[in-house]
C-alpha atoms as a PDB file:
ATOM      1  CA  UNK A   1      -0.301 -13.418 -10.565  1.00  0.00           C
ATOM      2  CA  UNK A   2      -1.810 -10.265  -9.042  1.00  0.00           C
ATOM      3  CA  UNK A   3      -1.857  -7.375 -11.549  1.00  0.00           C
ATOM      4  CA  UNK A   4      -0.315  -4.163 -10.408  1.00  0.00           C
ATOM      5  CA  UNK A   5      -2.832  -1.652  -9.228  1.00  0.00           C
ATOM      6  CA  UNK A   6      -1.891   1.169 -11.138  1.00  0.00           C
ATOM      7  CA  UNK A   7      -0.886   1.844 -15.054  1.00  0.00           C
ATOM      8  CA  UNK A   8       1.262   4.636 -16.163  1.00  0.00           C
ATOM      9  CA  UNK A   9      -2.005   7.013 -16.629  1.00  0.00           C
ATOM     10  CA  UNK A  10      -3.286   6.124 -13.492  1.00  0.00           C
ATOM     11  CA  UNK A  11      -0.097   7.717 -11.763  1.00  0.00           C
ATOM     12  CA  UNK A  12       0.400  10.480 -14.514  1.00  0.00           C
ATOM     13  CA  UNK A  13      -3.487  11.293 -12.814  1.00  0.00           C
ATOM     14  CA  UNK A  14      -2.868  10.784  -8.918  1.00  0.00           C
ATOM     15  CA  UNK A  15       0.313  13.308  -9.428  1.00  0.00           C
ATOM     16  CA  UNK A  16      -1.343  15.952 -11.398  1.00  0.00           C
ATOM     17  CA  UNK A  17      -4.908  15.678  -9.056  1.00  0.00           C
ATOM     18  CA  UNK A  18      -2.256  15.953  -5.879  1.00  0.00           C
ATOM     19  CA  UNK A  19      -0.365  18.510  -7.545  1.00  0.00           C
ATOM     20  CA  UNK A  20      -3.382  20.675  -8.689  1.00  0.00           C
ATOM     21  CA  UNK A  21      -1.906  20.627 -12.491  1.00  0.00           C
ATOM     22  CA  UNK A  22      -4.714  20.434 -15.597  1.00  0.00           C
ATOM     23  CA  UNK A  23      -3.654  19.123 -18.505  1.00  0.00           C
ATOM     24  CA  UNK A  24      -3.052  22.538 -20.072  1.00  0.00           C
ATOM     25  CA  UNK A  25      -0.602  23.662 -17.867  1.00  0.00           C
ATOM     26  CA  UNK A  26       0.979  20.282 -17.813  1.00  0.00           C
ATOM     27  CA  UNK A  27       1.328  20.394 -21.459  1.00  0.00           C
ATOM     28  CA  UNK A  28       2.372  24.513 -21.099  1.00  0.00           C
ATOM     29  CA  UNK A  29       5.114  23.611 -18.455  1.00  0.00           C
ATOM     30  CA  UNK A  30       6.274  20.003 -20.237  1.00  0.00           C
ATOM     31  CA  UNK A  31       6.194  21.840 -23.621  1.00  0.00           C
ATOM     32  CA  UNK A  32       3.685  19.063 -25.078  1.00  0.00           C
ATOM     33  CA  UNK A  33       0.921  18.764 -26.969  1.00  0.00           C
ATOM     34  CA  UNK A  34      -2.106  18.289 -24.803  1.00  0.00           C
ATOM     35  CA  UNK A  35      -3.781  15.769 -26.734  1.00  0.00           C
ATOM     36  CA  UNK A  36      -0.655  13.822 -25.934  1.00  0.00           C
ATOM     37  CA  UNK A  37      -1.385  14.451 -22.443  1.00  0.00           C
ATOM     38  CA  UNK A  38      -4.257  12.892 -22.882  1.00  0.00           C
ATOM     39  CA  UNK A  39      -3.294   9.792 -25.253  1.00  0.00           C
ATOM     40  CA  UNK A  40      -1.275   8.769 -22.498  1.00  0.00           C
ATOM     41  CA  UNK A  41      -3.190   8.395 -19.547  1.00  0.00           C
ATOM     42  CA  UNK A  42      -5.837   6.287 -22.115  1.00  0.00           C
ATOM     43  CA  UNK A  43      -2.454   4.210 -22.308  1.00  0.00           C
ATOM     44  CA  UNK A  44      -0.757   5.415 -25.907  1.00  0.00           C
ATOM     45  CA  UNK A  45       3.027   5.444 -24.987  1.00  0.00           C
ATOM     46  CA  UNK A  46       4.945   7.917 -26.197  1.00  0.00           C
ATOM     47  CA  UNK A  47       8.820   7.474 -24.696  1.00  0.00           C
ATOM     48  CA  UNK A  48       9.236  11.493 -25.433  1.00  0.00           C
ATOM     49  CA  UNK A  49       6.823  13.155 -23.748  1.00  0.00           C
ATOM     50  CA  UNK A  50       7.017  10.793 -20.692  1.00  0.00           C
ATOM     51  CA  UNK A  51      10.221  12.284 -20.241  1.00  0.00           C
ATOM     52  CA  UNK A  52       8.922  15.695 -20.346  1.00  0.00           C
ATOM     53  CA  UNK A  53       6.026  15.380 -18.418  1.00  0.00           C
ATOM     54  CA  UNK A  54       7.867  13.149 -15.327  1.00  0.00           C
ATOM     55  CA  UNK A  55       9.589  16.193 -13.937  1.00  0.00           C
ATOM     56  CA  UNK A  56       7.100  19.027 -13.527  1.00  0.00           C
ATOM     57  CA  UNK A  57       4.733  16.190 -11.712  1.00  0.00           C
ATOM     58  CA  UNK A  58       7.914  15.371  -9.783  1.00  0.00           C
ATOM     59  CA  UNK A  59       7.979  11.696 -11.169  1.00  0.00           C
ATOM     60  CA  UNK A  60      11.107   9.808 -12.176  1.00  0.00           C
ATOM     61  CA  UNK A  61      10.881   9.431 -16.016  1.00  0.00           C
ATOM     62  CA  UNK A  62      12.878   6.336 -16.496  1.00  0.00           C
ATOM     63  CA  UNK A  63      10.812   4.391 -13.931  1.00  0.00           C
ATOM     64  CA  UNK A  64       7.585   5.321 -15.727  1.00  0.00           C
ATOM     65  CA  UNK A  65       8.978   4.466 -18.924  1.00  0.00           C
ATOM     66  CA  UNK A  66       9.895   0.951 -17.197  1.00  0.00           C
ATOM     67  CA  UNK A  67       6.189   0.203 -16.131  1.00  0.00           C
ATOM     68  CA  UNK A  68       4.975   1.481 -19.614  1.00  0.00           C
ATOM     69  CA  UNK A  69       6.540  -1.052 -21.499  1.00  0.00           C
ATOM     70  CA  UNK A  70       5.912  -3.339 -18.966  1.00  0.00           C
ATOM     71  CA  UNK A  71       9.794  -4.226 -18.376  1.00  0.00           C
ATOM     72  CA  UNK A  72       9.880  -3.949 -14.371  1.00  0.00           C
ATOM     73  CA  UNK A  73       7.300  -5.195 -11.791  1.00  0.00           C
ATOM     74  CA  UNK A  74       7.832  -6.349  -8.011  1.00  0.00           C
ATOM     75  CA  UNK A  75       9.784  -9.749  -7.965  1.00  0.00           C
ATOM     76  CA  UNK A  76       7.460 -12.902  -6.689  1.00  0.00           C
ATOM     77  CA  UNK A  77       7.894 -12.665  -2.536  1.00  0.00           C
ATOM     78  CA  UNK A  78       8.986 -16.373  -1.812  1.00  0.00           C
ATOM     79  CA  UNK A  79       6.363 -18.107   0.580  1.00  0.00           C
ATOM     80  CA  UNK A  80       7.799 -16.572   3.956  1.00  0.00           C
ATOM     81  CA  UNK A  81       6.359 -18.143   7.024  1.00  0.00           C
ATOM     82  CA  UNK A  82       4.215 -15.912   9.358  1.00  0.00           C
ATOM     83  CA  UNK A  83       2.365 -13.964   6.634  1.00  0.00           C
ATOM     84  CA  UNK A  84      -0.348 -14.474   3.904  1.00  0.00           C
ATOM     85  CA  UNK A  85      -1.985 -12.301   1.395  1.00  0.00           C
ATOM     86  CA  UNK A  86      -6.207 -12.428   0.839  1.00  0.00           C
ATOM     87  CA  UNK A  87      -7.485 -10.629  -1.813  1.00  0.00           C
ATOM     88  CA  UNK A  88     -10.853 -10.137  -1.952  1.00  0.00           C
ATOM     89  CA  UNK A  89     -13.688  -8.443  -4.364  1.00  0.00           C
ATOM     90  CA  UNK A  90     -15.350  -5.422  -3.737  1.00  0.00           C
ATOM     91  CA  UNK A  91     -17.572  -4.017  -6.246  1.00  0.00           C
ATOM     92  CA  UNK A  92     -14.903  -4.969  -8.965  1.00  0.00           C
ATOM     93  CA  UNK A  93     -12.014  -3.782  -7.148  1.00  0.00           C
ATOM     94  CA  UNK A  94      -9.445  -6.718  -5.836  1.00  0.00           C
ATOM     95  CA  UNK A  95      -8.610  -4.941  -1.986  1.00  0.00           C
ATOM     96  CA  UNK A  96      -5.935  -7.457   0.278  1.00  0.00           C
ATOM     97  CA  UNK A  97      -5.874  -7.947   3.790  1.00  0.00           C
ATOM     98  CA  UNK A  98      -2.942 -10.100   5.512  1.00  0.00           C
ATOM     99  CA  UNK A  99      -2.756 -12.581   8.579  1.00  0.00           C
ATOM    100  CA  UNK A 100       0.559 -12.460  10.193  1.00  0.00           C
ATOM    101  CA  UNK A 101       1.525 -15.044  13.095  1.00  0.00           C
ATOM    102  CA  UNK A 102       4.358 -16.081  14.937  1.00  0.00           C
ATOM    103  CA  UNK A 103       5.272 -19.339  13.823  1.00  0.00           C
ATOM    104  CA  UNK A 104       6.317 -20.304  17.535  1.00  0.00           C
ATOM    105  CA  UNK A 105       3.277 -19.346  19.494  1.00  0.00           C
ATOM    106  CA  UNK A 106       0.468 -19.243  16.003  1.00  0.00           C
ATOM    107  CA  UNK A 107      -0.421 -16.346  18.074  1.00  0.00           C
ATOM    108  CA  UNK A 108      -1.770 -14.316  14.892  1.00  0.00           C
ATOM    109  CA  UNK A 109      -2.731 -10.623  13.826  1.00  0.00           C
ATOM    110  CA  UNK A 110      -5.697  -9.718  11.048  1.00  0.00           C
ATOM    111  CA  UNK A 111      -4.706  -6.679   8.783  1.00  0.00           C
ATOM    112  CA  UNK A 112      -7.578  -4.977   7.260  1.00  0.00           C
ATOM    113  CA  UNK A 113     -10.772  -7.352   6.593  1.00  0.00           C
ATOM    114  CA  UNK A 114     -10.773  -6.967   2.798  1.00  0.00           C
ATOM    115  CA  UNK A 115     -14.278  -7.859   1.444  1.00  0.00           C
ATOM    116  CA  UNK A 116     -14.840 -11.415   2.831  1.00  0.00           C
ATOM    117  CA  UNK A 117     -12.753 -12.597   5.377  1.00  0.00           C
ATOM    118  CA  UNK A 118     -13.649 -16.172   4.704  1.00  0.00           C
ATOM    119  CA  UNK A 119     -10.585 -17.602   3.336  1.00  0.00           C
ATOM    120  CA  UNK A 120      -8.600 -15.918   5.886  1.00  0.00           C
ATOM    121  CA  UNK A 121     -10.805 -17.750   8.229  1.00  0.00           C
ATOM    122  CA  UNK A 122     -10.362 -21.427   6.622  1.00  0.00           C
ATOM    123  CA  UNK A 123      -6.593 -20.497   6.645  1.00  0.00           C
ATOM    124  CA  UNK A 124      -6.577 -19.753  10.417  1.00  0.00           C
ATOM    125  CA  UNK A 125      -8.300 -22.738  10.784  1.00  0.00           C
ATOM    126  CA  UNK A 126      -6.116 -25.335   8.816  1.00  0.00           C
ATOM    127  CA  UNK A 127      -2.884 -23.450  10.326  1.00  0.00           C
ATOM    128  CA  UNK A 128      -4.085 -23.461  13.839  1.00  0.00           C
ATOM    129  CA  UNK A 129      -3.740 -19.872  14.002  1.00  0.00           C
ATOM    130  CA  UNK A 130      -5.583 -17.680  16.850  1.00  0.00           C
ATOM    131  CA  UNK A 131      -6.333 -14.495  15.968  1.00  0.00           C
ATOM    132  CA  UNK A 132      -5.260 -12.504  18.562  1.00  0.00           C
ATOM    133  CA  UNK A 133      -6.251  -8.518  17.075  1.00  0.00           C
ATOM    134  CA  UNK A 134      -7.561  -7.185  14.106  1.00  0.00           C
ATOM    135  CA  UNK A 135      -5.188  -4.228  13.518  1.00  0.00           C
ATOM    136  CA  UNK A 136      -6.759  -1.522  10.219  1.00  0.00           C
ATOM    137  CA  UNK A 137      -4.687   0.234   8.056  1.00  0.00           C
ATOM    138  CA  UNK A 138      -7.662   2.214   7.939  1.00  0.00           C
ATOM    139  CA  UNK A 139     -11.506   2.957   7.552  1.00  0.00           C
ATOM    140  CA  UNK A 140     -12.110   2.826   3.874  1.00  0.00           C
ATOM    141  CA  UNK A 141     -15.013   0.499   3.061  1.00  0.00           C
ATOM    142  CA  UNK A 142     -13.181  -1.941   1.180  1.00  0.00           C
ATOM    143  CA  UNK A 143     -10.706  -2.713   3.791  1.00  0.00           C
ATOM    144  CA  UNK A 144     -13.374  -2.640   6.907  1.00  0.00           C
ATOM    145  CA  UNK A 145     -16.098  -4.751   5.136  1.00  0.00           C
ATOM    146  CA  UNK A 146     -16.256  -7.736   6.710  1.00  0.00           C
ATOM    147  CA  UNK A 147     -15.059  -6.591  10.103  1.00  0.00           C
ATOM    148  CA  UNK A 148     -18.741  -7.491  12.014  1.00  0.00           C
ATOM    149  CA  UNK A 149     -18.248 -11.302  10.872  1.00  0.00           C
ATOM    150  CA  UNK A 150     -14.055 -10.851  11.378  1.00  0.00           C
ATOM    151  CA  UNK A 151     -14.691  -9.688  14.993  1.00  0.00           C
ATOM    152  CA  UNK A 152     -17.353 -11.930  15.714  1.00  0.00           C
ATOM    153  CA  UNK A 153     -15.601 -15.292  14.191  1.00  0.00           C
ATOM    154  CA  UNK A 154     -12.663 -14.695  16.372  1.00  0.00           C
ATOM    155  CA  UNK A 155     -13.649 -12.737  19.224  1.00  0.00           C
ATOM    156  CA  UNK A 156     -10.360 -10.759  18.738  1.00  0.00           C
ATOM    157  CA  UNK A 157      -9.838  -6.734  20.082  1.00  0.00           C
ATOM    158  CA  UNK A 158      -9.742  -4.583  17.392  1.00  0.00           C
ATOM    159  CA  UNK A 159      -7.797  -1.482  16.845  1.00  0.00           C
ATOM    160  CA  UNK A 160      -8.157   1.971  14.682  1.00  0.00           C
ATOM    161  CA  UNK A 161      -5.819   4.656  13.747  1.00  0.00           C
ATOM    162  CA  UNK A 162      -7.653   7.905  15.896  1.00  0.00           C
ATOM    163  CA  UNK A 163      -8.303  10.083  13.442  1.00  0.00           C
ATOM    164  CA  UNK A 164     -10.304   7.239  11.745  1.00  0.00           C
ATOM    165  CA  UNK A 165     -13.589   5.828  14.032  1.00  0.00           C
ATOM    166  CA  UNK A 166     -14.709   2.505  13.852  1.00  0.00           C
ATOM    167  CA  UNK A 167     -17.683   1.200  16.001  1.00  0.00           C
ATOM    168  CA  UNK A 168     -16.200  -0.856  18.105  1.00  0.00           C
ATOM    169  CA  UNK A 169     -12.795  -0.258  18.006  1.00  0.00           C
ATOM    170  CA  UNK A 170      -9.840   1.323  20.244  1.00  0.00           C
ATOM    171  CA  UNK A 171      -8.429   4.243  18.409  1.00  0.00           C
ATOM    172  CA  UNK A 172      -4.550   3.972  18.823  1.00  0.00           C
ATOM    173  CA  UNK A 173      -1.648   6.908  18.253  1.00  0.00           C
ATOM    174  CA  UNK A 174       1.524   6.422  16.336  1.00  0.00           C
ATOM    175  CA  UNK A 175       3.669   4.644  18.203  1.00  0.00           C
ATOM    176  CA  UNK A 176       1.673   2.102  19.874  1.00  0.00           C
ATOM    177  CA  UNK A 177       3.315  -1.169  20.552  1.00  0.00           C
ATOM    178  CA  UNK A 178       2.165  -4.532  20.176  1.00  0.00           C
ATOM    179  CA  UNK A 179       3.257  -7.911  20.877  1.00  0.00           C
ATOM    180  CA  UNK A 180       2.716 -11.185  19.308  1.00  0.00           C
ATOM    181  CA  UNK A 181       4.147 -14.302  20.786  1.00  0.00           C
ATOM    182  CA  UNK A 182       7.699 -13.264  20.045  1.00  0.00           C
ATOM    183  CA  UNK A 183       7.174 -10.530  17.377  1.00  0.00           C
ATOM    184  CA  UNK A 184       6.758  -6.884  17.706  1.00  0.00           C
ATOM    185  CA  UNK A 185       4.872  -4.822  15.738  1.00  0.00           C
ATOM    186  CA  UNK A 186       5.005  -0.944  15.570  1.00  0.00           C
ATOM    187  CA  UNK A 187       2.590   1.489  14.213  1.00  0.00           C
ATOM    188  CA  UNK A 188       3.862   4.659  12.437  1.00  0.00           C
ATOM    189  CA  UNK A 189       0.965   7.718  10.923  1.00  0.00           C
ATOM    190  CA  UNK A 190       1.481   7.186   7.261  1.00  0.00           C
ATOM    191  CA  UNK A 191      -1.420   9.538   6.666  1.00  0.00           C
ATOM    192  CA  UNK A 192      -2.377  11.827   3.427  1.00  0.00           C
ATOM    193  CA  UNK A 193      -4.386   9.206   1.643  1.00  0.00           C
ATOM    194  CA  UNK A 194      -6.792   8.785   4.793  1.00  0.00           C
ATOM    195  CA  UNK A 195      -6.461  11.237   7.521  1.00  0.00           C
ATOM    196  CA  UNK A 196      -5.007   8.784   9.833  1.00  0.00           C
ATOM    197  CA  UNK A 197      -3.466   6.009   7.787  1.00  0.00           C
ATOM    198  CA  UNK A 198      -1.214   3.377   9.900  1.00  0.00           C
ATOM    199  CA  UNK A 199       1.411   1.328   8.893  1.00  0.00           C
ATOM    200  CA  UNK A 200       2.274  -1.857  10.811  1.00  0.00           C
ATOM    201  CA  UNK A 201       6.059  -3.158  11.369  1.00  0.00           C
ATOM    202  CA  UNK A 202       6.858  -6.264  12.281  1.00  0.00           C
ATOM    203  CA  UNK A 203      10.008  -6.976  13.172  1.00  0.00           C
ATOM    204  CA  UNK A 204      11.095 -10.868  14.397  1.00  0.00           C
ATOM    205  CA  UNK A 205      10.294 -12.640  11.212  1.00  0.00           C
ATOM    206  CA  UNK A 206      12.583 -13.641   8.977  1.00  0.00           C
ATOM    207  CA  UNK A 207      12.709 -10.484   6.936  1.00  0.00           C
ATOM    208  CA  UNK A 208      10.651  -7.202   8.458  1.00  0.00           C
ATOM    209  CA  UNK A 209       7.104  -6.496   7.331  1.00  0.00           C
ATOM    210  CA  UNK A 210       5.498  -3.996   6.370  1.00  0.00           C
ATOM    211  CA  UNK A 211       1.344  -3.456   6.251  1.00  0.00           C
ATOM    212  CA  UNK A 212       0.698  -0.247   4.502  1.00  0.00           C
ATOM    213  CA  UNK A 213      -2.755  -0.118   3.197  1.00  0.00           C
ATOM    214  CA  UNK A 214      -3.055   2.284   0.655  1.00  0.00           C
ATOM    215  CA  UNK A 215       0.194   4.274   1.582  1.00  0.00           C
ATOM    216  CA  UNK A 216       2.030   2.510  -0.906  1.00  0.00           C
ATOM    217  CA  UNK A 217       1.490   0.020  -4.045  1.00  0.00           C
ATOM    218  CA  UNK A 218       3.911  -1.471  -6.473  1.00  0.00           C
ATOM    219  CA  UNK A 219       5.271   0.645  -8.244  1.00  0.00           C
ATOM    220  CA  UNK A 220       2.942   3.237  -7.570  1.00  0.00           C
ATOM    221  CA  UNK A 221       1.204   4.813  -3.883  1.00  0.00           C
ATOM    222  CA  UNK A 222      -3.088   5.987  -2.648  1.00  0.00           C
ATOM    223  CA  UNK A 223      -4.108   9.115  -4.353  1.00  0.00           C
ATOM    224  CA  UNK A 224      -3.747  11.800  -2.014  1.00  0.00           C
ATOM    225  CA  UNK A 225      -7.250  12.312  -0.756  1.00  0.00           C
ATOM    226  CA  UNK A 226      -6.818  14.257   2.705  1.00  0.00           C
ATOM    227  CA  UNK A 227      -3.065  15.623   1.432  1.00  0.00           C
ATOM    228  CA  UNK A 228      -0.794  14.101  -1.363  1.00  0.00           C
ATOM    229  CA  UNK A 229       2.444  16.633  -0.161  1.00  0.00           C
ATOM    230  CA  UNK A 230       1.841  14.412   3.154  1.00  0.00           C
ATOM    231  CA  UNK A 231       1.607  11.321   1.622  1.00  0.00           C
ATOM    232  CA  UNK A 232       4.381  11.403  -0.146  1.00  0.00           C
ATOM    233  CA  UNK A 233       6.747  12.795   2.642  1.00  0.00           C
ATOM    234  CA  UNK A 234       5.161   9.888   5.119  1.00  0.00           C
ATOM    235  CA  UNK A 235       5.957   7.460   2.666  1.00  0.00           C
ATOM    236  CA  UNK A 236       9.331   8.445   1.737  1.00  0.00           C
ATOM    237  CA  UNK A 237      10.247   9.231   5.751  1.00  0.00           C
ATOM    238  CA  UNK A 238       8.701   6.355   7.222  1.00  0.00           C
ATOM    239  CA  UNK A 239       8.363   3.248   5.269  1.00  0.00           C
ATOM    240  CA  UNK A 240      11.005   4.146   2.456  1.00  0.00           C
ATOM    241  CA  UNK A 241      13.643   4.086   5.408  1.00  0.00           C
ATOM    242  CA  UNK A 242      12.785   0.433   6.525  1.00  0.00           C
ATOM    243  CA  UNK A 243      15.446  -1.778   5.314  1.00  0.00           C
ATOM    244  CA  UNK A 244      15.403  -2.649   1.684  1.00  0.00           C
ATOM    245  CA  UNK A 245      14.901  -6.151   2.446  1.00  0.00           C
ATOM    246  CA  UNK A 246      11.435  -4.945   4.549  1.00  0.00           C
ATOM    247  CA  UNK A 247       8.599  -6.680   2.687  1.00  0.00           C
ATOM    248  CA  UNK A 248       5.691  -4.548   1.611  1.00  0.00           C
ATOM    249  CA  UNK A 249       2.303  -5.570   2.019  1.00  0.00           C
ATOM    250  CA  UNK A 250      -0.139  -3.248   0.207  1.00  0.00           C
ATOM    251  CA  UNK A 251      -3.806  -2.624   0.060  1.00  0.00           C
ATOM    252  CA  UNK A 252      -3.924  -3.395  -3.466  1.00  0.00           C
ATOM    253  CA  UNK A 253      -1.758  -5.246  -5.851  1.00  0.00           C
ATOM    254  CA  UNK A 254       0.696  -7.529  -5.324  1.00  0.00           C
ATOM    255  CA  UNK A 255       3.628  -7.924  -2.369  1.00  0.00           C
ATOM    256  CA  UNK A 256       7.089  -5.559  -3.245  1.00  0.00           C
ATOM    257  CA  UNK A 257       9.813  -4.130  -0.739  1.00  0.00           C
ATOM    258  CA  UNK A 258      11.611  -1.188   0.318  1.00  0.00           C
ATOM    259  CA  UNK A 259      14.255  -1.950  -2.038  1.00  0.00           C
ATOM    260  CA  UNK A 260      12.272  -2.642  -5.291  1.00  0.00           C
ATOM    261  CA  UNK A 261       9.827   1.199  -4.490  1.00  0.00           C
ATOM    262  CA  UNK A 262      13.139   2.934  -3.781  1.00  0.00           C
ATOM    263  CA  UNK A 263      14.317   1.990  -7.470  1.00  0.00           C
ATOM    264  CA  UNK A 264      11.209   1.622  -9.462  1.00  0.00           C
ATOM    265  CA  UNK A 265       8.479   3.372  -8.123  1.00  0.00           C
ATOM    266  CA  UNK A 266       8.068   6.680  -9.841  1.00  0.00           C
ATOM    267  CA  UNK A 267       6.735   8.972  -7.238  1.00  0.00           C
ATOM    268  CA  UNK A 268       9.975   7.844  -5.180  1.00  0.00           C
ATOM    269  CA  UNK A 269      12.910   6.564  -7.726  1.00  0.00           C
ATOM    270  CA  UNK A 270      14.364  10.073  -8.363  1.00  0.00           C
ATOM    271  CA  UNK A 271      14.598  10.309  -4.919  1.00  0.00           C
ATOM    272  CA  UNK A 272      16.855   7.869  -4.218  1.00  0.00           C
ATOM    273  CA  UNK A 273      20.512   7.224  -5.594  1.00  0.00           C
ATOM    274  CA  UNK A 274      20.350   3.605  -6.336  1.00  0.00           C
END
């Protein structure tokens, strides 16, 4: 079972780094005790000030108190036919990358490279899959690593959100279409965590997908590197609106869907009237 990327302090930390709050004024603003602050990001629970720290970081309290005491994460995606999940090391960090293929034609589409793209090989192999493009999320290190050996094992074209370069490959805009035997996949600018972070649809499987690299996890989202007020608004605008039945497929931690972030995710929960 793939461990969720993110604990409780790890998202109490992304929110106040994107929001610009210290602990001190977090604890001035929630009426807390610093040191509690502090307790809980080095994972000491404490139900109370949870609930007064979730609002001024703009978090839903009741969804962090879910994924505190570990009562809520993303239920098992069934094996769904056209897709598969590779996670991969890189320097003690497990980053995914996903083939998706249209079972019809086993025309097929690379998602990010993770850190070996190996097993995604030996699966394209077995499946009879021909990988078609290499489409990236975007141009952190652990999702381009193995893109030299990718490229060259499959001889596939290879595509790049603009504002992020890649030797090699065609930058593309939002909005770029692509087909795949019989399934389309469209590209919307999910940036804030990268400056030009993509997210992939496909629609004409049986359920829509989603490929989001770091735009969202389960249960939590990237840190906002370039701009966390634009991360969050891309994610809530443009993936959040998929249907909830649209299956997530994140850079990091396990598989979730529209539905499950919209409820229990606590940069997004409060949100939403579920």
């Amino acid at each position: 079972m793939i461990p969720l990327e993110d604990n409780v302090g790890d998202i109490i930390g992304k929110a106040q780094r994107g929001l610009g709050i210290s602990d001190s004024e977090l604890a001035q603003k929630a009426g807390v005790n610093p040191q509690t602050i502090r307790k809980l990001r080095d994972g000491d629970f404490n139900q109370d000030t949870l609930l007064s720290i979730a609002p001024v970081l703009g978090l839903d309290g009741r969804a962090l108190g879910e994924l505190a005491k570990e009562e809520w994460r993303p239920d098992k995606i069934d094996s769904l036919d056209g897709v598969a999940q590779f996670t991969t090391d890189y320097n003690g960090m497990a980053v995914n990358a996903f083939l998706v293929w249209d079972p019809a034609t086993r025309a097929a589409a690379a998602f990010d490279t993770g850190a070996d793209s190996n097993e995604m090989l030996r699966f394209a192999k077995h499946h009879k899959l021909n990988i078609q493009m290499i489409l990236l999320t975007h141009a952190h290190p652990d999702h381009v690593a193995d893109l030299p050996r990718l490229r060259e094992e499959t001889d596939a074209d290879v595509f790049t959100p603009v504002r992020e370069e890649v030797p090699g490959a065609e930058p593309i805009e939002e909005g770029k279409q692509f087909q795949l035997g019989t399934l389309q996949i469209d590209t919307r600018r999910t940036w804030g965590h990268s400056p030009g972070g993509m997210t992939y649809v496909v629609s004409g499987l049986a359920r829509p997908i989603a490929i989001v690299g770091d735009s969202i996890f389960a249960g939590s989202m990237g840190g906002g590197n370039v701009s966390y007020r634009d991360a969050l608004q891309n994610n809530l605008e443009k993936i959040l609106t998929l249907p909830g039945e649209t299956v997530i497929c994140p850079g990091h931690g396990p598989m979730t869907t529209v539905g499950e972030e919209k409820e229990h995710n606590p940069f997004f929960a409060a949100k939403f009237d579920v």
